[in-house]
Protein backbone atom coordinates (compact mmCIF):
# COMPACT_ATOMS: atom_id res chain seq x y z
CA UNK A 1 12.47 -213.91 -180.75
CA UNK A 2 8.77 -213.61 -179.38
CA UNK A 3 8.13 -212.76 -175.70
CA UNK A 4 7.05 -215.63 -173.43
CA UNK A 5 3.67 -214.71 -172.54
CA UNK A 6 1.25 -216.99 -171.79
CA UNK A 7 3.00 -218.02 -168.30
CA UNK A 8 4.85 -215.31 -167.51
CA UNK A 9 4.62 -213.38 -163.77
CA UNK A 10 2.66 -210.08 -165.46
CA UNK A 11 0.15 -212.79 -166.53
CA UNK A 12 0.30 -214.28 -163.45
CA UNK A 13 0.26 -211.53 -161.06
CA UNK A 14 -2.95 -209.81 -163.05
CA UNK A 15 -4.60 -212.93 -162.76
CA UNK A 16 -3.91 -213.02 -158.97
CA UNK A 17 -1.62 -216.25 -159.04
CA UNK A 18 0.89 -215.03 -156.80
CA UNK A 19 1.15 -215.04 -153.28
CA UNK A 20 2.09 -211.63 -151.40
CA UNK A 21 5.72 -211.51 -150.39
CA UNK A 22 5.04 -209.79 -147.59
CA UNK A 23 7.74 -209.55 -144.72
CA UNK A 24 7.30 -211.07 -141.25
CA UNK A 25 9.02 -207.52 -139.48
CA UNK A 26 7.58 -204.79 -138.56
CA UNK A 27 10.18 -201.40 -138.90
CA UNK A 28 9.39 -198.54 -136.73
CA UNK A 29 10.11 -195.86 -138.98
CA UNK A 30 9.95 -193.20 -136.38
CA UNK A 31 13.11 -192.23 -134.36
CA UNK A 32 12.66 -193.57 -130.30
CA UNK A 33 14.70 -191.45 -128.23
CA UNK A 34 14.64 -189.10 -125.53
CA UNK A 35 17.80 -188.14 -123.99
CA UNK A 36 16.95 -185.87 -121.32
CA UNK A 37 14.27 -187.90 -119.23
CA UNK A 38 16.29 -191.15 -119.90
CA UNK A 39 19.25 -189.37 -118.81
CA UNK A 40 18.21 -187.91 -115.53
CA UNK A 41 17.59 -189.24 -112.23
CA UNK A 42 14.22 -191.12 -111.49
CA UNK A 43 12.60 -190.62 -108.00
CA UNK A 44 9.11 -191.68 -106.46
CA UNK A 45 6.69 -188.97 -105.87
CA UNK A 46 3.61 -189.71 -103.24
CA UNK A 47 1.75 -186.30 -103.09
CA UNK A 48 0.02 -183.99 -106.01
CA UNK A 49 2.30 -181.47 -104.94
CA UNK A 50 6.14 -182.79 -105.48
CA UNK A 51 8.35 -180.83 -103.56
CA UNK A 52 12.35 -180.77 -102.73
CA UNK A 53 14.78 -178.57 -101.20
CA UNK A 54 17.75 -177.13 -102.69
CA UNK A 55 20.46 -175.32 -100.77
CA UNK A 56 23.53 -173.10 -101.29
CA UNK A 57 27.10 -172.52 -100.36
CA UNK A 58 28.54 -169.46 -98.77
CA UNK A 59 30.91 -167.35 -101.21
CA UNK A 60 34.36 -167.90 -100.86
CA UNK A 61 36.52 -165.44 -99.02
CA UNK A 62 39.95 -164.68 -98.71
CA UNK A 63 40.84 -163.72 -95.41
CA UNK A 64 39.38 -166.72 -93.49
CA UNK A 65 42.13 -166.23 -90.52
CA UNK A 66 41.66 -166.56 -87.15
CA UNK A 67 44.27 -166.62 -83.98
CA UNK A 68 45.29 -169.58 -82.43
CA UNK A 69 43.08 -170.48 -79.23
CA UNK A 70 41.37 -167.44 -80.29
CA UNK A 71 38.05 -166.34 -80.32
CA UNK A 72 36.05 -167.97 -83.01
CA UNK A 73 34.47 -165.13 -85.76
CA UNK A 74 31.20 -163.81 -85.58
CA UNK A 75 28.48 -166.26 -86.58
CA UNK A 76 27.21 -165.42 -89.54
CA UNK A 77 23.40 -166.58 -90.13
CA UNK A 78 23.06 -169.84 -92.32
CA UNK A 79 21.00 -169.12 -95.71
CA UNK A 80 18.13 -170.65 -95.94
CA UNK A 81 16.79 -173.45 -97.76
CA UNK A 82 14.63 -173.06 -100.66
CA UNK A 83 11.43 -175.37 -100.90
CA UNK A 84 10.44 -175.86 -104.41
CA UNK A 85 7.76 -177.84 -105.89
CA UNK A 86 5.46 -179.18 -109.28
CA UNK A 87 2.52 -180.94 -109.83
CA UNK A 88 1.59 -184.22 -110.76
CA UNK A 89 0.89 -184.28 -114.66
CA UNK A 90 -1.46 -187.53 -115.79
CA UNK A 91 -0.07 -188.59 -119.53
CA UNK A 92 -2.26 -191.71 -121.05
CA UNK A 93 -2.89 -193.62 -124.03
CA UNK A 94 -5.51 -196.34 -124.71
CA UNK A 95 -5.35 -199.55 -126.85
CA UNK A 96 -8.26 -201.08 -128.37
CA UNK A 97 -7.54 -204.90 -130.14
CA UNK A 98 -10.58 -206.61 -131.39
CA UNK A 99 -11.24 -210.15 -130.93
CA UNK A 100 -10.91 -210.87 -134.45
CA UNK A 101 -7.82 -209.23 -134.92
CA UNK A 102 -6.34 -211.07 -132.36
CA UNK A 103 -7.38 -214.65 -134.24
CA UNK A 104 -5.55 -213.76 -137.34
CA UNK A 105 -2.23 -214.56 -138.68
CA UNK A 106 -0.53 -211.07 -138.30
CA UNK A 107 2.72 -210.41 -140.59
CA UNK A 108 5.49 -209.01 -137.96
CA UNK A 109 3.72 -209.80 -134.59
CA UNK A 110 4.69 -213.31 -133.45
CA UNK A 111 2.12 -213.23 -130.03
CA UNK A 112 -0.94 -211.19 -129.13
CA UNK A 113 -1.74 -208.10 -131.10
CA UNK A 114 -2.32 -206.27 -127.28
CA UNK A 115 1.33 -206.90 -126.46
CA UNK A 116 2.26 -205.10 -129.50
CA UNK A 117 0.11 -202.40 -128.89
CA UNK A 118 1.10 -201.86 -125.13
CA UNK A 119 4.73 -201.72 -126.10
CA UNK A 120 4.57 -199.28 -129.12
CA UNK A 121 2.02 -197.09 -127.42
CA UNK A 122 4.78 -197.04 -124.02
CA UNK A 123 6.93 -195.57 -126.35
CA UNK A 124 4.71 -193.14 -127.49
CA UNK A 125 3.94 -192.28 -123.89
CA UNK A 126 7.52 -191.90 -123.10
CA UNK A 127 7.82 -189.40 -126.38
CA UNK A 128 4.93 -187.29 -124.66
CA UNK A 129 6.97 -186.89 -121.57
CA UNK A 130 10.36 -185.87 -123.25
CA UNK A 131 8.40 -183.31 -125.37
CA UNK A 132 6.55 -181.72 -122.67
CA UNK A 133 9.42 -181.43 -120.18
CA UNK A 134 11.16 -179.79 -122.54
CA UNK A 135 9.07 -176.85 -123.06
CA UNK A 136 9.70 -173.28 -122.40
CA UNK A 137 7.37 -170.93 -123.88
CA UNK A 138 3.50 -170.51 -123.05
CA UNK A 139 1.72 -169.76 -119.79
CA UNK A 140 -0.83 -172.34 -118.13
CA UNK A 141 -4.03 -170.85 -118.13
CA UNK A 142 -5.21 -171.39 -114.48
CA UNK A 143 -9.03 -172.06 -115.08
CA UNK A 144 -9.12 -173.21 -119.09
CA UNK A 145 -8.65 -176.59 -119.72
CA UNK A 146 -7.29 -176.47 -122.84
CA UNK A 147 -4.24 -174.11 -122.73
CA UNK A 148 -1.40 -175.92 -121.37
CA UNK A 149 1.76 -174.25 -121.59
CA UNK A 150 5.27 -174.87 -120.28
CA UNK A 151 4.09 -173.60 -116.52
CA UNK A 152 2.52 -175.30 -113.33
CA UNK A 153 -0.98 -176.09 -112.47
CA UNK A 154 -2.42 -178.18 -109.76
CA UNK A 155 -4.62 -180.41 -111.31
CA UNK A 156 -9.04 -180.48 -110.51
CA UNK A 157 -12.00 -182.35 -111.11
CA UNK A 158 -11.95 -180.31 -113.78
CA UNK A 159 -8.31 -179.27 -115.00
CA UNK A 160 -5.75 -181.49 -115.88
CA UNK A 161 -2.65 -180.97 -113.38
CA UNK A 162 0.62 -179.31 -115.52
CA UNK A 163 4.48 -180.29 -114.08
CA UNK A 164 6.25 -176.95 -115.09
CA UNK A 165 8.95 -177.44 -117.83
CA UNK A 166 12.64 -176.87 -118.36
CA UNK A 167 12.36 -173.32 -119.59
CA UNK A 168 10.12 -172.21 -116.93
CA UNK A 169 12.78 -173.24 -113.81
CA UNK A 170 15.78 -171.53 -115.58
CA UNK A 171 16.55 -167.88 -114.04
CA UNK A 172 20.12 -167.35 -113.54
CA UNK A 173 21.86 -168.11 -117.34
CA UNK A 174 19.29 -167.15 -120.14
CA UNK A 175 19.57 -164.86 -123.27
CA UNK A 176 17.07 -164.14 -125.79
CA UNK A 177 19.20 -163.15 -128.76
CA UNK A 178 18.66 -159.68 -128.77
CA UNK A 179 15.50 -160.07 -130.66
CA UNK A 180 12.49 -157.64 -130.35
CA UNK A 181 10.03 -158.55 -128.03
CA UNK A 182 11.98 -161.24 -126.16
CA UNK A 183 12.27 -161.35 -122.43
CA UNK A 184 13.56 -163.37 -119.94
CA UNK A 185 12.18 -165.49 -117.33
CA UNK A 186 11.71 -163.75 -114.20
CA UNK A 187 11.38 -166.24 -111.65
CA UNK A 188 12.34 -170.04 -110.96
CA UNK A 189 9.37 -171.38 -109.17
CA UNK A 190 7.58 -172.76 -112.20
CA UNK A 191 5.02 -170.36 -112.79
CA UNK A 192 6.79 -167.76 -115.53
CA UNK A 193 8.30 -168.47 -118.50
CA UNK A 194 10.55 -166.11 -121.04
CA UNK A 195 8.84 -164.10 -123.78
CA UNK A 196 9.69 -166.20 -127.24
CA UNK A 197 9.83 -162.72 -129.26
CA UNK A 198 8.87 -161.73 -132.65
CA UNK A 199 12.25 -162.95 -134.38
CA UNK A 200 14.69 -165.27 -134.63
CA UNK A 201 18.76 -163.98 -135.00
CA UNK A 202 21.89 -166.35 -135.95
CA UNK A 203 23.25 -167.93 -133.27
CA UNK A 204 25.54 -165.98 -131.34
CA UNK A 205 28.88 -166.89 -129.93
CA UNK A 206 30.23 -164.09 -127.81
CA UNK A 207 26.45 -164.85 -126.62
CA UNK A 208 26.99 -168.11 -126.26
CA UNK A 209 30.07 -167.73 -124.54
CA UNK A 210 28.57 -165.24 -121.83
CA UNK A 211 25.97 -167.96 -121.28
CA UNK A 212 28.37 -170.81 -120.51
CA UNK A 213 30.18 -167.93 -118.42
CA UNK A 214 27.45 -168.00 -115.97
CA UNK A 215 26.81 -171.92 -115.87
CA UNK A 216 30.31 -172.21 -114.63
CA UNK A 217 30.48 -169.09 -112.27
CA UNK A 218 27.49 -170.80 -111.14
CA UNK A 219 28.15 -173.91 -110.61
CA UNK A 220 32.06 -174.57 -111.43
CA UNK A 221 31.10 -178.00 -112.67
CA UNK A 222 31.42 -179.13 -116.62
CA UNK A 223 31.45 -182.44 -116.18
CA UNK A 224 28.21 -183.48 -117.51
CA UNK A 225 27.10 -180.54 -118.89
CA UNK A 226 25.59 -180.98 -122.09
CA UNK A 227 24.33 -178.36 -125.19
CA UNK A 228 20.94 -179.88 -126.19
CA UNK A 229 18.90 -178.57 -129.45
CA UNK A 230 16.74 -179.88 -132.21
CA UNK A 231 18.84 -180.96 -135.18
CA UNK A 232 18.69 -177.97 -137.32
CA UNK A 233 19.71 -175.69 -134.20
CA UNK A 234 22.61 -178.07 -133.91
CA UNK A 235 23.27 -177.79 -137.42
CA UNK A 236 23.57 -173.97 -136.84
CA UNK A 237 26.09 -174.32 -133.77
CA UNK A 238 28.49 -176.10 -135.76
CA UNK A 239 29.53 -173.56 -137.68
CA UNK A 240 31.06 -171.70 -134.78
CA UNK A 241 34.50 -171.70 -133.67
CA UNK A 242 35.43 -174.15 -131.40
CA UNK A 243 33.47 -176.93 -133.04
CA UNK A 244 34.82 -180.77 -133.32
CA UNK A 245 33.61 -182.98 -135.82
CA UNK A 246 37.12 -184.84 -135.84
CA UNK A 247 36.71 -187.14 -132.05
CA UNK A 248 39.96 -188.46 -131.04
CA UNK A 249 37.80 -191.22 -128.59
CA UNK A 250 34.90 -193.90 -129.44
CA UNK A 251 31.38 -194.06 -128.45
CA UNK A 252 32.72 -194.64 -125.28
CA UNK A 253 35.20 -191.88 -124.44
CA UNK A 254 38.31 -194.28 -125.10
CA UNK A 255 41.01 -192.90 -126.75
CA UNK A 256 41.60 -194.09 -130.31
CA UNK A 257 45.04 -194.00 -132.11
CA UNK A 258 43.04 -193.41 -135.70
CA UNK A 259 40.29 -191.02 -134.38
CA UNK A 260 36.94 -191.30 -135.56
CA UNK A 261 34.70 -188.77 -137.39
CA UNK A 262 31.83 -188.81 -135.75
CA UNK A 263 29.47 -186.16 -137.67
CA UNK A 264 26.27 -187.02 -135.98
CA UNK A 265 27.66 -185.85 -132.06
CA UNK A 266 29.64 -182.53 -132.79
CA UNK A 267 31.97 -181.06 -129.57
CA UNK A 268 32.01 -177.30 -128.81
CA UNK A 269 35.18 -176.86 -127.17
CA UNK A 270 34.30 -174.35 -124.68
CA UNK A 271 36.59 -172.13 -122.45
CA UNK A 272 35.97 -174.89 -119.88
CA UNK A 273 36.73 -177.69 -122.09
CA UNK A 274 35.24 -179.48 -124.69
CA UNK A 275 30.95 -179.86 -124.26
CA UNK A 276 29.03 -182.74 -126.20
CA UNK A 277 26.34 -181.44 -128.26
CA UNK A 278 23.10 -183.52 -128.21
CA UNK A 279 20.42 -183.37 -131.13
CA UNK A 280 17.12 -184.16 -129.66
CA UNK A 281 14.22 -184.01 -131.65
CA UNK A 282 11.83 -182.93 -129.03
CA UNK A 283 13.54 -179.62 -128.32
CA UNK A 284 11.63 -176.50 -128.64
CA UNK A 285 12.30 -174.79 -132.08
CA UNK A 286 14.80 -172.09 -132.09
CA UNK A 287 16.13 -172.82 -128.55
CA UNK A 288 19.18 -174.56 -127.00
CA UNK A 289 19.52 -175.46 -123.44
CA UNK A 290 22.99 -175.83 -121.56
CA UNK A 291 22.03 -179.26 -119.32
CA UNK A 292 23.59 -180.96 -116.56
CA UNK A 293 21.67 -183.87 -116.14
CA UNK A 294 22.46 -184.55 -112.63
CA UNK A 295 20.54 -181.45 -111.58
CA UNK A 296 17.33 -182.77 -112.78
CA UNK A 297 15.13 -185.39 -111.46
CA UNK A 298 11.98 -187.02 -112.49
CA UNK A 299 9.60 -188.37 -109.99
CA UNK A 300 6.71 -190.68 -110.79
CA UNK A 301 3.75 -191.36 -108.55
CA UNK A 302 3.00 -195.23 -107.89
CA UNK A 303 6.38 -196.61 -108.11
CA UNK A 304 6.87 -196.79 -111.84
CA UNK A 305 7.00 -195.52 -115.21
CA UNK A 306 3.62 -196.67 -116.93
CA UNK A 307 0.58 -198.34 -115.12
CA UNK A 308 -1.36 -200.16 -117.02
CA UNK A 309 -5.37 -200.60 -116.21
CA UNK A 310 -8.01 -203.00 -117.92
CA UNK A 311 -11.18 -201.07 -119.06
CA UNK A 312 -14.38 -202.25 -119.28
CA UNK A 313 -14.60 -204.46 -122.65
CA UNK A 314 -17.38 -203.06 -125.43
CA UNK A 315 -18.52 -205.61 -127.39
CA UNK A 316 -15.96 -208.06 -128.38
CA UNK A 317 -12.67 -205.33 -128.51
CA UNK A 318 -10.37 -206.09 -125.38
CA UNK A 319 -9.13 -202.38 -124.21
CA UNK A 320 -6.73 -201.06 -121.94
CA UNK A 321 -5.55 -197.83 -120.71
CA UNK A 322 -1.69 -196.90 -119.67
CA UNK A 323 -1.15 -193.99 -117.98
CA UNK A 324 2.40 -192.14 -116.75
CA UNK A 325 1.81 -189.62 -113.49
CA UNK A 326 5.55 -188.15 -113.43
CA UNK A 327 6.25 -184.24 -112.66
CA UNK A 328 10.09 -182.69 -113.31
CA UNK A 329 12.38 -181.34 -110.50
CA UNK A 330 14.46 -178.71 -111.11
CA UNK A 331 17.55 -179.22 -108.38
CA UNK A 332 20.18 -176.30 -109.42
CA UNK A 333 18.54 -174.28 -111.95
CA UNK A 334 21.76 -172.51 -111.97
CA UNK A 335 24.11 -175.10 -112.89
CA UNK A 336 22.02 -175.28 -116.72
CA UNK A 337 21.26 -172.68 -118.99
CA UNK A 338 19.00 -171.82 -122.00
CA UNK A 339 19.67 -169.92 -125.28
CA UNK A 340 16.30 -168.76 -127.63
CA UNK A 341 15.52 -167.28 -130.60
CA UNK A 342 18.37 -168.79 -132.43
CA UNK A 343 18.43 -170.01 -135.76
């Protein structure tokens, strides 16, 4: 029997007879998230220069014993407090929506094309920041504009200001793998960061281990602490011993009867208990940091996240400008810890 041709949909379609069956959703096909600055505290910062205190505890001692109605022991001078501090760091990101584009039907956007734009490009914004708090490797230049690294810099009528990173605060639990040409970080004011190396090695545990050592000596809290790496770093850490893929609790730390197998979120069962491992795509490659969030703080100048600032309009485009002034604090450097040239 002879093909039905003369009204068929190839006929059709060539002779452009058919609407477009075009959906009426937009799907963001990249992943939105960032676990360590949504995780962390927010605070308000009101100066360029951010600063906080930290403070310490005496070491324990054992023979804390005095008479009764005695003499009280020698005073012993208080340490002092530390005074630490970042810079202001200006993040932006413009939107530019025509007139015209704003008149037309638009598949997926239900209101104004601007309102779109603001929200994706927020996102974006909030990408940026999660990306470049992260950092650890690379020194600030302190008079070129275009080197910005994982350090400090005030910020001139010239120079954008820098808010140090992660990497460059940690001091006290680092290892570089044993790789040539690594080093670590040899201060935790902001302005240093470790040597990356020439190398990468297999992740370590015995390494590992050591590292975690010194979080808890540290700190002797493992509550929140968190292992944080890219996905393919992750991937690697699995493979040690001591690694959970098989969660007896839900999304929500209940306990289950069944358990489930949660393969995205893998456990290493540490010698302190089990430690939640966090992929996060924003991680410097070949690195893993040990995080407790609730050491970390990010302060934003102006009261909130994003401000968002009409600009002059050219022609018949409406544009606007949004703009993120935030810097990092580092409260306990010691009570996280970071692990590089890992594969």
């Amino acid at each position: 029997m002879a093909s039905i041709t003369s009204t068929s949909v190839p006929v059709l379609d060539g002779a452009k007879n058919i609407r477009e069956d075009l959906g009426n959703v937009i799907f963001n096909v990249t992943p939105f998230q960032t676990p360590f600055t949504s995780s962390i505290a927010q605070t308000k910062a009101t100066a360029d220069t951010h600063e906080w205190l930290t403070d310490s505890l005496a070491v324990a001692v054992s023979d804390n014993a005095v008479v009764e109605a005695g003499s009280p022991q020698a005073q012993i001078a208080a340490s002092p407090r530390t005074r630490k501090g970042n810079f202001i760091q200006i993040a932006d990101k413009t939107a530019v929506v025509t007139n015209k584009a704003e008149f037309m039907d638009r598949a997926g956007v239900p209101g104004r094309e601007m309102a779109y734009q603001l929200m994706k490009l927020g996102k974006e914004l909030q990408m940026d920041v999660e990306k470049q708090t992260l950092g650890a490797y690379g020194e600030t230049s302190p008079t070129v504009a275009g080197t910005i690294g994982a350090t400090k810099r005030q910020g001139s009528s010239t120079l954008p200001g820098v808010s140090a990173a992660f990497g460059s605060w940690i001091l006290t639990n680092q290892a570089g793998n044993g790789v040539a040409g690594a080093a670590d970080n040899i201060a935790s004011d902001g302005t240093t960061v470790p040597d990356i190396g020439t190398a990468t090695a297999a992740i370590d545990q015995p390494t590992l281990d050591t590292l975690l050592d010194g979080v808890w000596n540290s700190s002797g809290d493992f509550g929140g602490l968190k292992l944080m790496a890219s996905a393919g770093t992750v991937s690697s850490l699995r493979t040690l011993t001591g690694m959970a893929d098989n969660v007896d609790t839900n999304l929500n730390g209940n306990s289950t009867n069944g358990g489930n197998i949660i393969s995205r979120v893998a456990v290493y069962v540490s010698q302190f208990g089990p430690i939640a491992v966090v992929p996060n795509k924003h991680m410097p490659a070949n690195t893993m940091y040990a995080v407790d969030y609730s050491t970390w703080g990010l302060a934003f100048a102006g009261g909130k996240k994003i401000h968002t600032t009409d600009l002059a309009t050219q022609t018949s485009a409406e544009q606007k400008l949004l703009e993120c002034y935030y810097t990092l604090e580092c409260r306990s450097e010691e009570a996280n810890g970071a692990y590089y040239n890992i594969t």
